[in-house]
N, C-alpha and C. Protein backbone atom coordinates (compact mmCIF):
# COMPACT_ATOMS: atom_id res chain seq x y z
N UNK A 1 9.97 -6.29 -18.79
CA UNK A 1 9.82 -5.00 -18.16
C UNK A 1 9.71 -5.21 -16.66
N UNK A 2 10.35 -4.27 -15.97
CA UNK A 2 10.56 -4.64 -14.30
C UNK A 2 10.13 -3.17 -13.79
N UNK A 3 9.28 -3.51 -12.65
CA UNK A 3 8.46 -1.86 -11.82
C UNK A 3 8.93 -1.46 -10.94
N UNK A 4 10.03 -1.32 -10.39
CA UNK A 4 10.71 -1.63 -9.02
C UNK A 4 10.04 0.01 -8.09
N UNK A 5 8.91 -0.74 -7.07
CA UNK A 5 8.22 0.50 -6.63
C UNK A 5 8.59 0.66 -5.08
N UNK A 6 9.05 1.91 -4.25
CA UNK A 6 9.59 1.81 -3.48
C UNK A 6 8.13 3.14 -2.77
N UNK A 7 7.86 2.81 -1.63
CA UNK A 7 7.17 3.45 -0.74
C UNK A 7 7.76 3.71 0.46
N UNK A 8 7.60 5.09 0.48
CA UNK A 8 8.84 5.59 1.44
C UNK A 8 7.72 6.81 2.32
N UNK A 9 7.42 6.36 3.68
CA UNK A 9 6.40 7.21 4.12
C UNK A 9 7.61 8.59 4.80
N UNK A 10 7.07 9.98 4.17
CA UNK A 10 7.62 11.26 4.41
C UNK A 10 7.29 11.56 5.47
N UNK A 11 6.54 11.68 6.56
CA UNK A 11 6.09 12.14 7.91
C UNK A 11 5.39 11.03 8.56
N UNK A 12 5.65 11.26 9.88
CA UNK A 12 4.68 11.38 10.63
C UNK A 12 3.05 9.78 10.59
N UNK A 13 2.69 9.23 10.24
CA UNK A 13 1.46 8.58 9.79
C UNK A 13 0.57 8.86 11.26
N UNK A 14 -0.69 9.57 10.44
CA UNK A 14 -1.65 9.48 11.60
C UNK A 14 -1.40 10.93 12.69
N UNK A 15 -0.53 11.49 12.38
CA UNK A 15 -0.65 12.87 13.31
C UNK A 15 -1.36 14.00 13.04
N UNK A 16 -1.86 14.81 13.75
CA UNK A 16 -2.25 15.56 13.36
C UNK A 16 -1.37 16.85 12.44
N UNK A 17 -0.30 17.08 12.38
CA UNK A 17 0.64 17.87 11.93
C UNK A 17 1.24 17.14 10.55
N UNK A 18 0.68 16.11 10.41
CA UNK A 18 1.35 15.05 9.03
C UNK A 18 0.58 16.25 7.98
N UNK A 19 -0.63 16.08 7.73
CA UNK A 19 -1.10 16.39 6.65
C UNK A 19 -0.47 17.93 6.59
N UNK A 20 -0.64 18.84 7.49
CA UNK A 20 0.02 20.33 7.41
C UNK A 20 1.37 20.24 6.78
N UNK A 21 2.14 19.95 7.24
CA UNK A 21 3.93 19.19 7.07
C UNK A 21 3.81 19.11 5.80
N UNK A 22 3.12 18.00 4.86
CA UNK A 22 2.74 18.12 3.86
C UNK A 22 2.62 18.90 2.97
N UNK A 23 1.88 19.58 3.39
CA UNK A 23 1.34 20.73 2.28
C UNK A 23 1.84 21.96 2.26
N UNK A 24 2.96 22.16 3.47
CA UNK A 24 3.77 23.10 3.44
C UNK A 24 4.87 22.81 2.76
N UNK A 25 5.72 21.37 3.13
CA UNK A 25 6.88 21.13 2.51
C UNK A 25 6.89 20.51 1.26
N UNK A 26 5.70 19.29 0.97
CA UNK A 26 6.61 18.23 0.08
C UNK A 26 6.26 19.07 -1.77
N UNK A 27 5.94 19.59 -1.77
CA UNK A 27 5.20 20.28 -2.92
C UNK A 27 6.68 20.53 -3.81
N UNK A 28 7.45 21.02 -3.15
CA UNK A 28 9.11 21.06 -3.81
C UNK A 28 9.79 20.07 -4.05
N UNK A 29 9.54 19.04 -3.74
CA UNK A 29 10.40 17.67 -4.04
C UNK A 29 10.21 17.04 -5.27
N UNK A 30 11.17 17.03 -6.09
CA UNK A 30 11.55 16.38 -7.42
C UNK A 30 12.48 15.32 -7.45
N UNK A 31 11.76 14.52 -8.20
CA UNK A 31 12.94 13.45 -7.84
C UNK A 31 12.85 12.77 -10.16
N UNK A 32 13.99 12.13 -10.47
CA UNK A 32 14.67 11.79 -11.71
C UNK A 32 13.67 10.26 -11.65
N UNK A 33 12.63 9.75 -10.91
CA UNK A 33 11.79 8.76 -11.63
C UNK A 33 10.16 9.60 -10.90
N UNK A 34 9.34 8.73 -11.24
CA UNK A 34 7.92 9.09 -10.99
C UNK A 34 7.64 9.19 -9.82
N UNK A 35 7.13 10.30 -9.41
CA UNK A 35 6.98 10.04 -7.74
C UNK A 35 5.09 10.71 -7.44
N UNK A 36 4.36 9.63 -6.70
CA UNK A 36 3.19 9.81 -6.76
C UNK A 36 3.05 10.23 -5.07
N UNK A 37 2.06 11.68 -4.78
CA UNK A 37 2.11 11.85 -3.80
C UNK A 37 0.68 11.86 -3.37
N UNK A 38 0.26 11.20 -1.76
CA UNK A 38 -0.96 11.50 -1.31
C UNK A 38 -0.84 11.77 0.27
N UNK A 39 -0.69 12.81 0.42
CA UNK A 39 -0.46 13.19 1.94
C UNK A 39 0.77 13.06 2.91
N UNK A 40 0.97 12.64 3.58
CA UNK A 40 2.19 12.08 4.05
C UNK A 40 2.57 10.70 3.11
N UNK A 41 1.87 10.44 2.31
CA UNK A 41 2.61 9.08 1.65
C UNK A 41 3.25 9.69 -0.12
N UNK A 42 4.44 8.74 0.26
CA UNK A 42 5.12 9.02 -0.78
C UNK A 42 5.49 7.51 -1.89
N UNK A 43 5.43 7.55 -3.32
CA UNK A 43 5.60 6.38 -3.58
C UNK A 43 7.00 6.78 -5.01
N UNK A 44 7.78 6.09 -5.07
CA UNK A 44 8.64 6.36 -6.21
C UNK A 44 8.38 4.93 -6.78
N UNK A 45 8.35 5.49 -8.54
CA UNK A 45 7.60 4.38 -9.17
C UNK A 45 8.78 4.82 -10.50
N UNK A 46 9.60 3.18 -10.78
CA UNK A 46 10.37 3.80 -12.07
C UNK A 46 9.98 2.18 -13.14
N UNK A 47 10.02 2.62 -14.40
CA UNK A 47 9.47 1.43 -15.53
C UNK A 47 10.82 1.16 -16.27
N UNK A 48 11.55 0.02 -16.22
CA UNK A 48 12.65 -0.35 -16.91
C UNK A 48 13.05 -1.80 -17.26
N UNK A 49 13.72 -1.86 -18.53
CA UNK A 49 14.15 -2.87 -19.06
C UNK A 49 15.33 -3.63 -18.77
N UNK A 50 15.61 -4.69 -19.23
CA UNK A 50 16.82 -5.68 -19.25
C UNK A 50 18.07 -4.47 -19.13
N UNK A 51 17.92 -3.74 -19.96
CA UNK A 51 18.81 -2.75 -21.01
C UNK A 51 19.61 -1.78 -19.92
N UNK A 52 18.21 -0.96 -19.41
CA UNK A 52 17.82 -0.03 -18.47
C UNK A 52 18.83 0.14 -17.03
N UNK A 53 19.47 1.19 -16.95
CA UNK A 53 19.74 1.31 -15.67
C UNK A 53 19.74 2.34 -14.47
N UNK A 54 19.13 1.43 -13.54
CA UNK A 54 18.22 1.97 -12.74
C UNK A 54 18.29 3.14 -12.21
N UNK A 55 17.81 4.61 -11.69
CA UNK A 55 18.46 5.54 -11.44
C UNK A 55 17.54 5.49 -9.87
N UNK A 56 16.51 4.77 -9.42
CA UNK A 56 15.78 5.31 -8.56
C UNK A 56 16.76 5.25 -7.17
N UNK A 57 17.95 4.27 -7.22
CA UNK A 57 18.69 4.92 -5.81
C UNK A 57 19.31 6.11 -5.19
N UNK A 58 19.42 7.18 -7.16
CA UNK A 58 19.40 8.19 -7.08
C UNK A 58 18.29 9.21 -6.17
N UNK A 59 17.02 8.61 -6.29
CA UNK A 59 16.13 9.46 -5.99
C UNK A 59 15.69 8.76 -4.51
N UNK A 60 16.15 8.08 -4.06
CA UNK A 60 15.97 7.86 -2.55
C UNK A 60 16.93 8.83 -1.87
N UNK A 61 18.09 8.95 -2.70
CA UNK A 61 18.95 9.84 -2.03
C UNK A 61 18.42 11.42 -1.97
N UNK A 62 17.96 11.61 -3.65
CA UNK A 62 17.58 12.58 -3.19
C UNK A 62 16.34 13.27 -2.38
N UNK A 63 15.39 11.89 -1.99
CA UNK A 63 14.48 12.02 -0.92
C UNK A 63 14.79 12.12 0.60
N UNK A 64 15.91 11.16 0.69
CA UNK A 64 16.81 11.52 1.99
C UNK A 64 17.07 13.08 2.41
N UNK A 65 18.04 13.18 1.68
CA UNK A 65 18.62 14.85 1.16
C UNK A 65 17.41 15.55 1.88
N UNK A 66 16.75 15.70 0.80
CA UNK A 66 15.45 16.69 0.61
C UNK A 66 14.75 16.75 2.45
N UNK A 67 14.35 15.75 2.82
CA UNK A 67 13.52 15.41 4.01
C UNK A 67 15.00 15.99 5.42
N UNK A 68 15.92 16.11 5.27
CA UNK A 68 17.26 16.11 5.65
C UNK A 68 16.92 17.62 6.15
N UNK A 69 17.19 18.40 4.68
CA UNK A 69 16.81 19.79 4.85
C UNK A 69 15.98 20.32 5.12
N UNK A 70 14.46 19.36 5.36
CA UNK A 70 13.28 20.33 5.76
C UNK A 70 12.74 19.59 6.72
N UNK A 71 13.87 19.37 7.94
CA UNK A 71 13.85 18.99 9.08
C UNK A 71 12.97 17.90 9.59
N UNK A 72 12.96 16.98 8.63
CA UNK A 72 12.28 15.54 8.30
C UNK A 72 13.06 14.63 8.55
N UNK A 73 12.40 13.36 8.54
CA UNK A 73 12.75 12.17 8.46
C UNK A 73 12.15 11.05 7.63
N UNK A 74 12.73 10.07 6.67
CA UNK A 74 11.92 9.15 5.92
C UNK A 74 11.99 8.11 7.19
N UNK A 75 11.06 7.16 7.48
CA UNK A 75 10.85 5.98 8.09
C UNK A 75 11.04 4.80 7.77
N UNK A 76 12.61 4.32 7.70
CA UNK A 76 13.16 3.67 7.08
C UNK A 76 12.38 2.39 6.89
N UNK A 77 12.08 2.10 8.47
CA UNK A 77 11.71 1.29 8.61
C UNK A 77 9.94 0.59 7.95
N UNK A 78 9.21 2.02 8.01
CA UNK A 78 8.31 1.75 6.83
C UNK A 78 8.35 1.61 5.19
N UNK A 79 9.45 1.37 4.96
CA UNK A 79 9.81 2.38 3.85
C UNK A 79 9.52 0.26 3.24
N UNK A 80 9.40 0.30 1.70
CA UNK A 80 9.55 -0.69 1.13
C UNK A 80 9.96 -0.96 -0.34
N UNK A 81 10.35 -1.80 -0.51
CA UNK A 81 10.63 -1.81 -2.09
C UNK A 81 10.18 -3.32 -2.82
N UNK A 82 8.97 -3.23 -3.72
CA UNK A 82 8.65 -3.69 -4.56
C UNK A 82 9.03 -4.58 -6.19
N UNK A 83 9.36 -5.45 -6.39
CA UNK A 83 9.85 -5.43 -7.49
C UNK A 83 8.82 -5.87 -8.46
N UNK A 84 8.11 -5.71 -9.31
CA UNK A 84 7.07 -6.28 -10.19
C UNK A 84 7.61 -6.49 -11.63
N UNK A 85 8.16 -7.52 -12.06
CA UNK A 85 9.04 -8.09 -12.91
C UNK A 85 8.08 -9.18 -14.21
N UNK A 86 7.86 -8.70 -15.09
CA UNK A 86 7.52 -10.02 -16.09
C UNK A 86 8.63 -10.98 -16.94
N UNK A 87 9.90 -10.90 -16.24
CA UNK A 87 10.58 -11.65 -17.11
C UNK A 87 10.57 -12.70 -17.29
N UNK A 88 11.19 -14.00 -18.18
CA UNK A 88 11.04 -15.22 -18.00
C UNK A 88 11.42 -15.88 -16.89
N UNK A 89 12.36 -15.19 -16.65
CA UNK A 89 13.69 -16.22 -15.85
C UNK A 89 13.67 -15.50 -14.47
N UNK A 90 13.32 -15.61 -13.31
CA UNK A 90 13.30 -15.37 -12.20
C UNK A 90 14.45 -14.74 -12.06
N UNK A 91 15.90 -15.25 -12.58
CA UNK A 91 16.86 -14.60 -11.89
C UNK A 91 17.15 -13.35 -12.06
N UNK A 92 16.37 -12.56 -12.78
CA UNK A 92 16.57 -11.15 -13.07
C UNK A 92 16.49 -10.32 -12.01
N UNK A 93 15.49 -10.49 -11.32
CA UNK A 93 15.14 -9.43 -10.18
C UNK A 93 16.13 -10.22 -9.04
N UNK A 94 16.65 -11.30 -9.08
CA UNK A 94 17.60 -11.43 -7.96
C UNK A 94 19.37 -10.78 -8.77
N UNK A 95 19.38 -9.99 -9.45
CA UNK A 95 20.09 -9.08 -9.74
C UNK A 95 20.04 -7.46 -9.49
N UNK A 96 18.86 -7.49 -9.05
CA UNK A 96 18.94 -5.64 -8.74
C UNK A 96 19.31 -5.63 -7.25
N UNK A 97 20.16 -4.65 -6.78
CA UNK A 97 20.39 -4.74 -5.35
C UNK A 97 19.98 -3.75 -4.60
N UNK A 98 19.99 -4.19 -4.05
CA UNK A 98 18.93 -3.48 -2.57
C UNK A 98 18.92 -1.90 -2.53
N UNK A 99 18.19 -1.05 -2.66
CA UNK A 99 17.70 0.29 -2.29
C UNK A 99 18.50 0.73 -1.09
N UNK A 100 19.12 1.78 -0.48
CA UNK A 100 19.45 1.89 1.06
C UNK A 100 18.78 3.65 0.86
N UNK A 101 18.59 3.33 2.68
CA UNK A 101 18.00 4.99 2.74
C UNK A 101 19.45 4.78 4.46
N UNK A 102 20.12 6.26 4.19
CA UNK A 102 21.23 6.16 5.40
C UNK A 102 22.07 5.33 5.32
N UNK A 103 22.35 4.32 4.14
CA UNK A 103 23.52 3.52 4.70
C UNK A 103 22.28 1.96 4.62
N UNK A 104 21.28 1.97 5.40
CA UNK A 104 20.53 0.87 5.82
C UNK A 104 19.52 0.55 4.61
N UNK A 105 19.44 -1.17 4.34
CA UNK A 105 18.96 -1.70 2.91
C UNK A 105 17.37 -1.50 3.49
N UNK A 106 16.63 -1.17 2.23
CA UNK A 106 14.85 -1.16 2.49
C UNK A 106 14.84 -2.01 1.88
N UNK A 107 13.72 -2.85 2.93
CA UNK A 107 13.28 -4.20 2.72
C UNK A 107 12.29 -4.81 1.27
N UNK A 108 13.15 -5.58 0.45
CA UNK A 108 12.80 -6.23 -1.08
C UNK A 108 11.47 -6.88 -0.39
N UNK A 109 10.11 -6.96 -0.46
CA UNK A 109 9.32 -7.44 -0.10
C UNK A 109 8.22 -7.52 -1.29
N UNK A 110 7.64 -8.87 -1.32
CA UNK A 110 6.73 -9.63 -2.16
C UNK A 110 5.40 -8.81 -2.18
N UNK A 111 4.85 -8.19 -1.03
CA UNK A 111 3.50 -7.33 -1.44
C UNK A 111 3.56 -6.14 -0.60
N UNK A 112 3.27 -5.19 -0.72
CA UNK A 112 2.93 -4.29 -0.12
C UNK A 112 1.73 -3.25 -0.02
N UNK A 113 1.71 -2.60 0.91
CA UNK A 113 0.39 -1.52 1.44
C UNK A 113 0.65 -0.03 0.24
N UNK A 114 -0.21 0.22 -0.73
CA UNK A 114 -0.26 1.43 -0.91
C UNK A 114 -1.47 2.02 -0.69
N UNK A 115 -1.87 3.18 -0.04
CA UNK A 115 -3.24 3.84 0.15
C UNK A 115 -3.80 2.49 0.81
N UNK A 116 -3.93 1.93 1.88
CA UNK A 116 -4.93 1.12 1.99
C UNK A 116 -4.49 -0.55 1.13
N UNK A 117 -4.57 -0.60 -0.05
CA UNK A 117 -4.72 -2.13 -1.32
C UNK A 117 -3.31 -2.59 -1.10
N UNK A 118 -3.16 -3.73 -1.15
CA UNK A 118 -1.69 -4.41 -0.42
C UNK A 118 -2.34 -5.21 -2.17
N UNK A 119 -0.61 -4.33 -2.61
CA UNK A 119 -0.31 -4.46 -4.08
C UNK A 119 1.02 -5.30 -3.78
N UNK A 120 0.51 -6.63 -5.01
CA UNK A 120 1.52 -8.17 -4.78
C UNK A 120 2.37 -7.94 -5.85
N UNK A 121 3.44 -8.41 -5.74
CA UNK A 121 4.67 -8.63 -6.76
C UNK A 121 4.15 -8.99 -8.28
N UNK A 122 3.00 -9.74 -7.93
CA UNK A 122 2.79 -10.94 -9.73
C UNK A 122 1.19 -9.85 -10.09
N UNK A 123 0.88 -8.86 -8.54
CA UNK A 123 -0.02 -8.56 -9.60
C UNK A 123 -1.62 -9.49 -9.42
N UNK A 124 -1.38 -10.32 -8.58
CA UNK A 124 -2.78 -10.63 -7.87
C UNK A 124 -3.19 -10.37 -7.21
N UNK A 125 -4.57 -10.49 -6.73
CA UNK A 125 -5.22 -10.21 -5.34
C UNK A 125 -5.43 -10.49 -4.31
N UNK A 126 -4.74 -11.87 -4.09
CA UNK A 126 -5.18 -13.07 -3.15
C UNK A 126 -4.82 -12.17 -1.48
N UNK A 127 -3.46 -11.61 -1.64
CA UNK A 127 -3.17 -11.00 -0.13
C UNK A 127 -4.28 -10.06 -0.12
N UNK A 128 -4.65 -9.19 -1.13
CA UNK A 128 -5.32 -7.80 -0.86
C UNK A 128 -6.62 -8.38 0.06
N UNK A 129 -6.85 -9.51 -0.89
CA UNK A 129 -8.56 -9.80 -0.62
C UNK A 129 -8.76 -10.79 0.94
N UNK A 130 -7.34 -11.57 0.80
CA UNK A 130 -7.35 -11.94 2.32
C UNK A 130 -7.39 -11.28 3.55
N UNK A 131 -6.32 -10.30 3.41
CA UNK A 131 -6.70 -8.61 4.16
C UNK A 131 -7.91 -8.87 4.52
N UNK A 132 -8.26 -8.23 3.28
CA UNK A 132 -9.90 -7.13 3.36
C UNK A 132 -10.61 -8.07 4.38
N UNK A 133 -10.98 -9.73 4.04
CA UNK A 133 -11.54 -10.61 4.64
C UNK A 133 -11.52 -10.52 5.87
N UNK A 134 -10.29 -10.71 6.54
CA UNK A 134 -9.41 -10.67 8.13
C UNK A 134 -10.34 -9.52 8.68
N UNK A 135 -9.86 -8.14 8.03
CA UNK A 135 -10.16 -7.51 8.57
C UNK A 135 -12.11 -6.98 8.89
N UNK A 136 -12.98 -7.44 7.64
CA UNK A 136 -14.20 -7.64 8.02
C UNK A 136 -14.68 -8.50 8.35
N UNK A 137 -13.70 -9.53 8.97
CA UNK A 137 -14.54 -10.72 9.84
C UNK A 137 -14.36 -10.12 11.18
N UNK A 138 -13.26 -9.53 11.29
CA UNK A 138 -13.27 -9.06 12.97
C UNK A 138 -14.24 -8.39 13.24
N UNK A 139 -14.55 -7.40 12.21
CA UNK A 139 -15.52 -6.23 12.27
C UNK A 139 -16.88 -6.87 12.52
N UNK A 140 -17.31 -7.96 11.60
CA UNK A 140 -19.01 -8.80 11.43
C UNK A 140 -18.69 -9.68 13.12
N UNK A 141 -17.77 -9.79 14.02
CA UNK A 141 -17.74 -10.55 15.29
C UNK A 141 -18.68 -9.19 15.90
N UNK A 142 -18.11 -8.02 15.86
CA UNK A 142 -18.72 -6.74 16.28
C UNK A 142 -20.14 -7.04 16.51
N UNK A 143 -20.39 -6.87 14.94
CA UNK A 143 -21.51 -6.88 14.91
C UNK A 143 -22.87 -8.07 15.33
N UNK A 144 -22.01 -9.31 15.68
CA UNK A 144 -22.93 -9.76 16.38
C UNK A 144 -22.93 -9.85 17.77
N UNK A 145 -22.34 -9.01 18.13
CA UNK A 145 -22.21 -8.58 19.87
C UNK A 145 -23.12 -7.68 19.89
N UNK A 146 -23.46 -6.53 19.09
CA UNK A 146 -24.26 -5.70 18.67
C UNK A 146 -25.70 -6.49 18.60
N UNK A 147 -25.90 -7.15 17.92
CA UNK A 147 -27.46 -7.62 18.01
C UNK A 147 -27.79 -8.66 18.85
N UNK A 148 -26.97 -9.15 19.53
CA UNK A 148 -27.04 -9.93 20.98
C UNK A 148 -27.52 -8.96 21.78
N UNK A 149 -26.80 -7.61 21.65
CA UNK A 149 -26.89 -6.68 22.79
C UNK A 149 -28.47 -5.86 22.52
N UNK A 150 -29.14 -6.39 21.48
CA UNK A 150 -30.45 -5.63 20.87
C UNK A 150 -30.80 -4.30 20.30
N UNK A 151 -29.18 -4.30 19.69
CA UNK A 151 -29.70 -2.94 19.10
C UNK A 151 -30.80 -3.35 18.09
N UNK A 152 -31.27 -2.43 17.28
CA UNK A 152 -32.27 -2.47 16.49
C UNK A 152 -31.72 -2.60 15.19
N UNK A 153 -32.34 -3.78 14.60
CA UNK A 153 -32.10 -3.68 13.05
C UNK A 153 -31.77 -2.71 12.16
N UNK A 154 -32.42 -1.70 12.10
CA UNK A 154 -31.61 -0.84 11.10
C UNK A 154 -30.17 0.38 11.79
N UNK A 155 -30.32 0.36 12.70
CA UNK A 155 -28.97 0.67 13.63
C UNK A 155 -27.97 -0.46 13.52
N UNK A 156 -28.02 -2.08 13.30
CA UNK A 156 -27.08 -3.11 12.80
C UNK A 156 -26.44 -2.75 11.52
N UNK A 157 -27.54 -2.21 10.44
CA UNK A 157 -27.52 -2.00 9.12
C UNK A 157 -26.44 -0.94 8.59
N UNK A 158 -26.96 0.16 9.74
CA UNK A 158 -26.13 1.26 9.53
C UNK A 158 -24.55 0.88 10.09
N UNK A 159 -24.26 -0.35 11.18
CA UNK A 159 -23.03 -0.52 11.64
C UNK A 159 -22.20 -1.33 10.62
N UNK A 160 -23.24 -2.43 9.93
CA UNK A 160 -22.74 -2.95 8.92
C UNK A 160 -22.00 -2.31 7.73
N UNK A 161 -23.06 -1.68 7.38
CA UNK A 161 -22.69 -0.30 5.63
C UNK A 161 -21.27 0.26 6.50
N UNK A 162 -20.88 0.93 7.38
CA UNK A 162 -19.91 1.72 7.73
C UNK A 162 -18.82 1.17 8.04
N UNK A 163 -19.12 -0.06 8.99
CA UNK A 163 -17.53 -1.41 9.35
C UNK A 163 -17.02 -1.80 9.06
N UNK A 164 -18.25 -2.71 8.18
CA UNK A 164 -18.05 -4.01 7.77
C UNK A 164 -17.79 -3.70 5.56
N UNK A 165 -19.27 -3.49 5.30
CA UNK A 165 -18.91 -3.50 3.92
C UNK A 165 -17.72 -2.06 3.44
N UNK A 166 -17.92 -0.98 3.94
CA UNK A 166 -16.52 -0.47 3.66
C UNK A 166 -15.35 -0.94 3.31
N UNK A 167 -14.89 -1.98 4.51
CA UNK A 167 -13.88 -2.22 3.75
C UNK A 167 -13.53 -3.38 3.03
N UNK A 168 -14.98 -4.00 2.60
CA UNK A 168 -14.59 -5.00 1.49
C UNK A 168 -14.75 -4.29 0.12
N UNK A 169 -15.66 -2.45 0.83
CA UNK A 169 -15.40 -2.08 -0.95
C UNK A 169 -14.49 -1.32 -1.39
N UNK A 170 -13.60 -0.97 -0.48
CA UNK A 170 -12.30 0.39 -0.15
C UNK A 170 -11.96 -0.31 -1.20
N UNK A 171 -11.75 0.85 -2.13
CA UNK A 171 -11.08 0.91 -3.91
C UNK A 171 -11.65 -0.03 -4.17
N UNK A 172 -12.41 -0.80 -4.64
CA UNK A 172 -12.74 -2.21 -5.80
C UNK A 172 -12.36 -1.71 -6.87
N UNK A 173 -13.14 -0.76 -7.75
CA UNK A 173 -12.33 -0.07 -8.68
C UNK A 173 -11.32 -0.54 -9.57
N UNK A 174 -10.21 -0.30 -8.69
CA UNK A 174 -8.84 -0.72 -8.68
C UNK A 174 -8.68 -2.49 -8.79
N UNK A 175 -9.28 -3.33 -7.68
CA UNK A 175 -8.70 -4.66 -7.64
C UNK A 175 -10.00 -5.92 -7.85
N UNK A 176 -11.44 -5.18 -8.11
CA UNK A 176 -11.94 -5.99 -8.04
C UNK A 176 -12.60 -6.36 -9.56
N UNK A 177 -11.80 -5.86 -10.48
CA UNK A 177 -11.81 -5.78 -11.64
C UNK A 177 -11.14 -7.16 -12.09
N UNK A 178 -12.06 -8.15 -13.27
CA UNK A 178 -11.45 -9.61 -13.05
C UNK A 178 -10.61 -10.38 -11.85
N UNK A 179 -11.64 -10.10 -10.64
CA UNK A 179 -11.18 -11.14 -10.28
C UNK A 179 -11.78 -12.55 -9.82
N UNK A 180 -10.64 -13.31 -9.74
CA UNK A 180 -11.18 -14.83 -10.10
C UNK A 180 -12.22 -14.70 -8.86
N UNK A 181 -13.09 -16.02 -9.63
CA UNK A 181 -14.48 -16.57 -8.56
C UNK A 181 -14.20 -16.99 -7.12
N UNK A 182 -12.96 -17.88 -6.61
CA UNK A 182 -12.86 -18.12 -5.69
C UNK A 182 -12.28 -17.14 -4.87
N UNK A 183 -12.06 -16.19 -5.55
CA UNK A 183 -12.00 -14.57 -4.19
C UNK A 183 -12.80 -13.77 -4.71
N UNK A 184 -14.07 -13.82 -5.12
CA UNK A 184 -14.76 -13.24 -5.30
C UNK A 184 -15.46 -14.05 -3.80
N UNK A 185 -15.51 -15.37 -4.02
CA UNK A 185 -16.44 -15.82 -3.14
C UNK A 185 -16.03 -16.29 -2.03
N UNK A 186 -14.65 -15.89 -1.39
CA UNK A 186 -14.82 -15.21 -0.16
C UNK A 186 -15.05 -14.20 0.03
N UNK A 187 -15.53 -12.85 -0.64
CA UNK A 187 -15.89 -11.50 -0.07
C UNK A 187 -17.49 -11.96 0.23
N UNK A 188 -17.55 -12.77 -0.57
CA UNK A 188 -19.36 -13.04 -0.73
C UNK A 188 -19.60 -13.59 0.51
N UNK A 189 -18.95 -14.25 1.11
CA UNK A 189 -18.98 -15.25 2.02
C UNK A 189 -19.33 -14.69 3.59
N UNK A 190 -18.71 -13.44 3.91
CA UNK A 190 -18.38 -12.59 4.73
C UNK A 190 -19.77 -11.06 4.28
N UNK A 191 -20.02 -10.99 3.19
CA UNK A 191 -21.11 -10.20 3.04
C UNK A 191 -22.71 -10.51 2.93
N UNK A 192 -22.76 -11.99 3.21
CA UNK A 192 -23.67 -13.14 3.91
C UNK A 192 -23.85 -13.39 5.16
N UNK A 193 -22.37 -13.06 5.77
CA UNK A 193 -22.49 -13.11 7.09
C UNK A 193 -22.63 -14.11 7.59
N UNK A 194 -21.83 -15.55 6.80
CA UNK A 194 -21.31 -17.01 7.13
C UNK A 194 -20.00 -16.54 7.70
């Protein structure tokens, strides 16, 4: 079974007029595989076999189209495509060919960003959790500029809960469900504050 998931951002990211845009336009858009929507983000998600043939280039087109007529643009260049494949033989997924939005191929890439969780090809966590790490070690440097500078302990506490552990807990839910000890224990590592 092969997931071939393509994230194709519909507006705007980060404007103030994204979320409006949204909720005025995308509410009409249908597309012939699964399409999961959260704000300006758009994700087309189709489930198929050896057998199976694929229709989702259909529905890039008709996301093109669609965004075409309601004086939009997809961002090609954000745009990505996923392949999440359990077959035996590797060479399967080097048989599906490339997605295009305009003419131009969206990039076949090994992990990607949805909502935030940088979801990997095989289905592990190692990029997500390296992320998360990166990004709350920069944050815990913060924070010891912060108590150099004397703020007060529970004003650290409160910078910590909001900076720092946020985003080692943004969705766990989702990824922190079995996962192995040695990325467990780098989140630990960083929520120690080594």
């Amino acid at each position: 079974m092969n997931i071939p998931i393509l994230v194709i951002p519909m507006v705007p990211q980060g404007t103030l007029s994204g979320p409006k845009c949204v909720l005025v336009y995308i509410n009409d858009l249908r597309m012939t595989v699964l399409l999961y929507k959260y704000v300006d983000d758009s994700t087309l998600f189709e489930i198929c076999d050896r057998n199976y043939v694929s229709v989702i280039q259909e529905s890039v087109d008709i996301a093109a189209t669609w965004t075409e007529q309601n004086d939009m643009k997809i961002n090609s260049e954000k745009s990505k495509e996923i392949i999440i494949s359990f077959a035996q033989d590797g060479n399967f997924t080097s048989t599906i060919p490339n997605k295009k939005i305009d003419g131009r191929d969206i990039a076949q890439v090994c992990h990607a960003k949805l909502l935030g969780v940088t979801v990997s090809q095989d289905l592990t966590w190692n990029k997500h959790v390296d992320n998360i790490v990166k990004k709350a070690g920069k944050r815990l440097y913060m924070l010891y500029q912060l108590m150099r500078a004397g703020i007060t302990q529970k004003d650290l506490v409160s910078v910590y809960v909001s900076v720092v552990r946020s985003v080692l807990e943004y969705a766990c839910p989702v990824w922190h469900i079995n996962l192995p000890q040695y990325l467990f224990d780098n989140i630990e590592v960083i929520q120690k504050g080594h």
